[in-house]
Protein backbone atom coordinates (compact mmCIF):
# COMPACT_ATOMS: atom_id res chain seq x y z
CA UNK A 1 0.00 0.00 0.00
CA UNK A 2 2.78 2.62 0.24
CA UNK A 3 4.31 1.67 -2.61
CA UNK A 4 1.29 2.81 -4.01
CA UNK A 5 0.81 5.80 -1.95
CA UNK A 6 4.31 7.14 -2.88
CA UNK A 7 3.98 6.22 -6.85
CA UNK A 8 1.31 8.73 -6.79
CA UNK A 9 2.95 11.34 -4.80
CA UNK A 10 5.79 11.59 -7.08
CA UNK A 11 3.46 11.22 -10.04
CA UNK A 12 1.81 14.17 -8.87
CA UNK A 13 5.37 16.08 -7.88
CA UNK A 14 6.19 15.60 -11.51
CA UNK A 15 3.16 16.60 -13.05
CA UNK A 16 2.82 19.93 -10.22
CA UNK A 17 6.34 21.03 -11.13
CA UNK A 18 6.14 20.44 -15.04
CA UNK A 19 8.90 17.83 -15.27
CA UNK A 20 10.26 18.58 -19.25
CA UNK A 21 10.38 14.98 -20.01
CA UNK A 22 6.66 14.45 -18.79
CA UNK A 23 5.45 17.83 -20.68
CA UNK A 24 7.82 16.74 -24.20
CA UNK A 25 5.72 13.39 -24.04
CA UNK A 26 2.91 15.31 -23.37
CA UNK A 27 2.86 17.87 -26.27
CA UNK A 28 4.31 15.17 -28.88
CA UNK A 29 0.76 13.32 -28.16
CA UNK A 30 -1.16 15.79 -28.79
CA UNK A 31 0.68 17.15 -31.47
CA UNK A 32 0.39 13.82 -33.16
CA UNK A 33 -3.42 13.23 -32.19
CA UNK A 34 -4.60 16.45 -33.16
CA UNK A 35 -2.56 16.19 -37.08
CA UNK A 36 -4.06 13.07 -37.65
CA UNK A 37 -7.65 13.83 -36.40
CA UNK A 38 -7.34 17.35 -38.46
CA UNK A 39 -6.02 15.58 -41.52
CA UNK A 40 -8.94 12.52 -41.15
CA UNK A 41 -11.64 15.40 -40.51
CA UNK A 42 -10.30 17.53 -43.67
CA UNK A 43 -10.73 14.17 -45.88
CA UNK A 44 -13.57 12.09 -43.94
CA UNK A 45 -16.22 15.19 -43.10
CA UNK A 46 -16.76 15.63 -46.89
CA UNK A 47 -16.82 12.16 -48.27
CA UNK A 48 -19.22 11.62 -44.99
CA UNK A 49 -21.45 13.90 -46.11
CA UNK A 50 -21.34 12.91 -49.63
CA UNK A 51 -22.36 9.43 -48.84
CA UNK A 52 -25.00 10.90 -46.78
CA UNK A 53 -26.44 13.38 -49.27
CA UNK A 54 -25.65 11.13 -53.02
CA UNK A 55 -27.42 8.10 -53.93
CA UNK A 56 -24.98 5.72 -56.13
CA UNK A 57 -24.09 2.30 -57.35
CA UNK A 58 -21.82 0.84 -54.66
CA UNK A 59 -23.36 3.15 -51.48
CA UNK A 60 -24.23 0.19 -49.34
CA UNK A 61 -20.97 -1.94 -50.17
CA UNK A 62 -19.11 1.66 -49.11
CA UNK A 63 -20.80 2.74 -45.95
CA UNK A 64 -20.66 -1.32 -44.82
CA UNK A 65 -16.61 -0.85 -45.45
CA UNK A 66 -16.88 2.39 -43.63
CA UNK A 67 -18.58 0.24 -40.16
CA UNK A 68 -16.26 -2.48 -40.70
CA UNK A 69 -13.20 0.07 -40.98
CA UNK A 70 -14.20 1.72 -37.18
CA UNK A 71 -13.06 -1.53 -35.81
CA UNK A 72 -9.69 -1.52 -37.45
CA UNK A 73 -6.86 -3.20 -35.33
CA UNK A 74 -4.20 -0.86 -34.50
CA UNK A 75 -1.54 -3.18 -34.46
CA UNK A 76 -3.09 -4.59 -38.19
CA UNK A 77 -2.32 -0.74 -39.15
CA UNK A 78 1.11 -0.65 -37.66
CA UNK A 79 2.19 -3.83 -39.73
CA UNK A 80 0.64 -2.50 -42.85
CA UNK A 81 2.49 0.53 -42.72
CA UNK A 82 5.46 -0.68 -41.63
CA UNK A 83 6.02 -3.12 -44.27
CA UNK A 84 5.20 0.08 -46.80
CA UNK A 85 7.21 2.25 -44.99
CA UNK A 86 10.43 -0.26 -44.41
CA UNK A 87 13.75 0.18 -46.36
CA UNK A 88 12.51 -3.04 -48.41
CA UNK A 89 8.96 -1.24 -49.17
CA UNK A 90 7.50 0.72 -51.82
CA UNK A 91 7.89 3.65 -49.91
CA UNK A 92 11.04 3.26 -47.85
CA UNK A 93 12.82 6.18 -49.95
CA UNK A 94 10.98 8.53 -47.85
CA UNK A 95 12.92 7.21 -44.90
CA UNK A 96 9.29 7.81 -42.73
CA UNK A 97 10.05 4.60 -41.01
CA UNK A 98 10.07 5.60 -36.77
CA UNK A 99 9.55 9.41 -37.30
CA UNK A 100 6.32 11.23 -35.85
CA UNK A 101 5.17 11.63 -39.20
CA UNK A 102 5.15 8.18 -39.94
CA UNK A 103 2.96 7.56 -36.37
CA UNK A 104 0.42 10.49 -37.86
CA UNK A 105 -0.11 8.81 -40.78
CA UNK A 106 -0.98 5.47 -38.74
CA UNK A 107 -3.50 7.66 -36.56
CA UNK A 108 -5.16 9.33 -39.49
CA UNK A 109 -5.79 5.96 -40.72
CA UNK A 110 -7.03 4.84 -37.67
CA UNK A 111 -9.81 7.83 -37.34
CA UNK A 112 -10.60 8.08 -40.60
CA UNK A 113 -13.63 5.82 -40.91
CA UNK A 114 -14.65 6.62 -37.70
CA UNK A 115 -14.91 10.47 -38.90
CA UNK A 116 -16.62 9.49 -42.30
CA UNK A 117 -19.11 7.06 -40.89
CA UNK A 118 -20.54 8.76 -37.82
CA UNK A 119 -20.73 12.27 -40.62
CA UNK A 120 -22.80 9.95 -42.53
CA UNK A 121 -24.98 8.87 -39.48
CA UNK A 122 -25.20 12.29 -38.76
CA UNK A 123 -26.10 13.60 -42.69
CA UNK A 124 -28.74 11.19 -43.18
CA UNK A 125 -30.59 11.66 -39.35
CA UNK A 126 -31.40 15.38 -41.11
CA UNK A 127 -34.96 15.70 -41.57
CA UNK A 128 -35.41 15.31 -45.47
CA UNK A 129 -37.86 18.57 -45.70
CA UNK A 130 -34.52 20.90 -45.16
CA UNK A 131 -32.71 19.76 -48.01
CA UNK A 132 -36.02 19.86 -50.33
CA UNK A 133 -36.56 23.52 -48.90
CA UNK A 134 -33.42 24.38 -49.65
CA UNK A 135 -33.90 23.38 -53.19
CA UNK A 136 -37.12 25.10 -53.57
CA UNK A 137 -35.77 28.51 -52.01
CA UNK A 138 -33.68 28.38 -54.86
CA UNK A 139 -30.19 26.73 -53.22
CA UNK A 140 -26.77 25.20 -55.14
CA UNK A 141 -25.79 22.00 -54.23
CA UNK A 142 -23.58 23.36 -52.40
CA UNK A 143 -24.89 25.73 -50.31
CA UNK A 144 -27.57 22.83 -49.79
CA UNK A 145 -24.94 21.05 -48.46
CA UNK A 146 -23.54 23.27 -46.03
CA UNK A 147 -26.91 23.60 -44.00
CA UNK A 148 -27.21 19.83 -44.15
CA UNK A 149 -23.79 20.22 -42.62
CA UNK A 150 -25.03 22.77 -40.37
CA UNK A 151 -28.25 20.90 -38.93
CA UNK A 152 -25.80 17.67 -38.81
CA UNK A 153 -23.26 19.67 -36.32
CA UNK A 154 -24.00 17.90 -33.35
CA UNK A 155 -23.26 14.24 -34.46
CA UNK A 156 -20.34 15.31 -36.70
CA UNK A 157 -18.23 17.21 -33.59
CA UNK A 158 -19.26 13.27 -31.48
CA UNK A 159 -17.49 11.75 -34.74
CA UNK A 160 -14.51 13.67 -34.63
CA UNK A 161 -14.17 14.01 -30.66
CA UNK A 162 -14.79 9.75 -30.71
CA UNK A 163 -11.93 9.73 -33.29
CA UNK A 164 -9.72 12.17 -31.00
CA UNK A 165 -10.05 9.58 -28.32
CA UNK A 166 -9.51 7.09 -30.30
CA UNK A 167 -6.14 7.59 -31.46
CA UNK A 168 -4.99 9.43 -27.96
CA UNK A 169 -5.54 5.84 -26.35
CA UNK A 170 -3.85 4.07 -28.94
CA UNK A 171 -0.46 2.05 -28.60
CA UNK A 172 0.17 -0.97 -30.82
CA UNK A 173 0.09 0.75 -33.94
CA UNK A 174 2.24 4.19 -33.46
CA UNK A 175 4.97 1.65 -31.54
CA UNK A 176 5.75 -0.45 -34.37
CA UNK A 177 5.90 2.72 -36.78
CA UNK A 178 7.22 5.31 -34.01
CA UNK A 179 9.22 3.26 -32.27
CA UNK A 180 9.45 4.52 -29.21
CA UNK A 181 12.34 6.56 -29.40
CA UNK A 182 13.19 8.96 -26.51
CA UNK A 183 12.79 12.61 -27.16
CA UNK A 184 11.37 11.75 -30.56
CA UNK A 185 8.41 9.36 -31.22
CA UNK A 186 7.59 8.49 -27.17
CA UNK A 187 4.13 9.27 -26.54
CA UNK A 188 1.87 8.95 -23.54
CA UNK A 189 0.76 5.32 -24.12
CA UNK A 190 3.68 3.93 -25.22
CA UNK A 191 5.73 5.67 -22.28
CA UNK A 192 3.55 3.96 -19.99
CA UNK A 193 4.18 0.41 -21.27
CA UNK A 194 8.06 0.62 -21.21
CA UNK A 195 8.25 2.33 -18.10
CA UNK A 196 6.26 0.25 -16.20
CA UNK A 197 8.11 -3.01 -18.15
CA UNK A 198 11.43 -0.85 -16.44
CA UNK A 199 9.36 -0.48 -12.98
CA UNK A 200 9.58 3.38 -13.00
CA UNK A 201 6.35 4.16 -11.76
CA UNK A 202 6.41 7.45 -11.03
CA UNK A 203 6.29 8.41 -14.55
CA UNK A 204 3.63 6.00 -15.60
CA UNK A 205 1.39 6.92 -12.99
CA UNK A 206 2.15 10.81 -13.77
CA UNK A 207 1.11 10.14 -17.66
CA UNK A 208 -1.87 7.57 -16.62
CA UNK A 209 -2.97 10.21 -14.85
CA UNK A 210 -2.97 12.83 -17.46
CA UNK A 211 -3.87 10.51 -20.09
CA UNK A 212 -7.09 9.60 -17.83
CA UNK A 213 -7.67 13.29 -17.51
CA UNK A 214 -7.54 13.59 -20.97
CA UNK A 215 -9.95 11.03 -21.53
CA UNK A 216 -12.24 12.30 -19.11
CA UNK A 217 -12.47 15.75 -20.88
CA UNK A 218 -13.02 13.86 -24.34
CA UNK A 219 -15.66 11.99 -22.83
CA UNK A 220 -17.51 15.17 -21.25
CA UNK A 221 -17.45 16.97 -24.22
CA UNK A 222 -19.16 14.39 -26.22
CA UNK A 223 -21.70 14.25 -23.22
CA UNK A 224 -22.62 17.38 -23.85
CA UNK A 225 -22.08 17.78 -27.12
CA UNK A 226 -25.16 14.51 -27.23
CA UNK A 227 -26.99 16.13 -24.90
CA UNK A 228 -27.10 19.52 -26.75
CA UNK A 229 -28.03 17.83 -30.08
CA UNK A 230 -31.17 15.75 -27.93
CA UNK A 231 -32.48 19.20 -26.47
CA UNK A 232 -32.10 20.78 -29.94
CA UNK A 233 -34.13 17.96 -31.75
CA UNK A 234 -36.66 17.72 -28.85
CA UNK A 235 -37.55 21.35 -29.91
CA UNK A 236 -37.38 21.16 -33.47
């Protein structure tokens, strides 16, 4: 028990006086999280909608890929990439092999169909007399679109926030692209499993406990994100 008890109190000295190690492993997380998430939104939020909005030969096949995609395996992702990011591999010129932007291209991956399929969950929950209104008050396709995209807010902001935590908890895949490499591609997770493999659990405990936080905060804001989006379509 006070082994315990003092892996927490220096957890928490490190985290109160802003140890550099704990904060460079801190920002490189997030830095990496919130790349891929921005780069999978850019890409996912319009083909989500798309999907939503467009009826075409192949829809079902795609939004069933889409489902089946959410459930990727991280460490399935990591292997992928790694054998098309290795010296032997089609891309290995690019030397991206266990560099951070190798590990943001395995987390893009990663939320990717997770952005595009709960946009498209979203897109088609919009009551079909606003995009027929739109029409008849004389709206583009595009600006059609856009206040689909508007009236869809709620559950596209739960997609990407889902996504965010998502990839912020993930290990398996960014460790066999990253690497793990002090003061370069160590992040929270995988920090956590090699320190506590080395029995330094001070630090650990320090990043379990932000990464916890962290999770905590994701998981409020889609709270009330969801219960924002219920009050609004109670009173529409």
């Amino acid at each position: 028990m006070n082994f315990i008890i003092e892996s927490f109190k220096q957890a928490f000295y490190l985290i109160l006086n802003l140890d550099k190690q704990l904060l460079d492993i801190v920002v490189l997380s997030l830095k990496v999280s919130g790349i891929a998430v921005s780069i999978a939104t850019l890409f996912g939020l319009p083909l989500g909608v798309l999907t939503g909005l467009k009826k075409f030969r192949g829809r079902s096949l795609l939004i069933t890929l889409y489902n089946t995609f959410m459930g990727l395996p991280p460490v399935v992702v990591g292997l992928f990439l790694y054998l098309m990011l290795s010296r032997s591999g089609p891309f290995g010129f690019l030397n991206l092999l266990y560099t951070p932007t190798a590990m943001i291209i395995a987390q893009t991956i990663l939320a990717f169909p997770i952005i595009v399929s709960l946009t498209h969950a979203a897109t088609v929950r919009v009551n079909p007399s606003i995009k027929l209104t739109s029409f008849t008050l004389g709206a583009t396709s595009l600006q059609t679109s856009f206040t689909i995209i508007r009236e869809a807010r709620y559950g596209i902001m739960v997609g990407i926030i889902a996504a965010l935590g998502r990839v912020m908890a993930e290990v398996g895949a960014i460790l066999i692209v990253g690497g793990n490499i002090e003061g370069y591609t160590r992040v929270m997770t995988t920090t956590i499993a090699m320190e506590t493999d080395k029995g330094n659990f001070e630090l650990a405990t320090a990043l379990g406990i932000i990464l916890l936080a962290i999770s905590f905060t994701i998981n409020l804001l889609l709270f009330l994100i969801q219960k924002k989006g219920a009050i609004k379509h109670q009173w529409s």
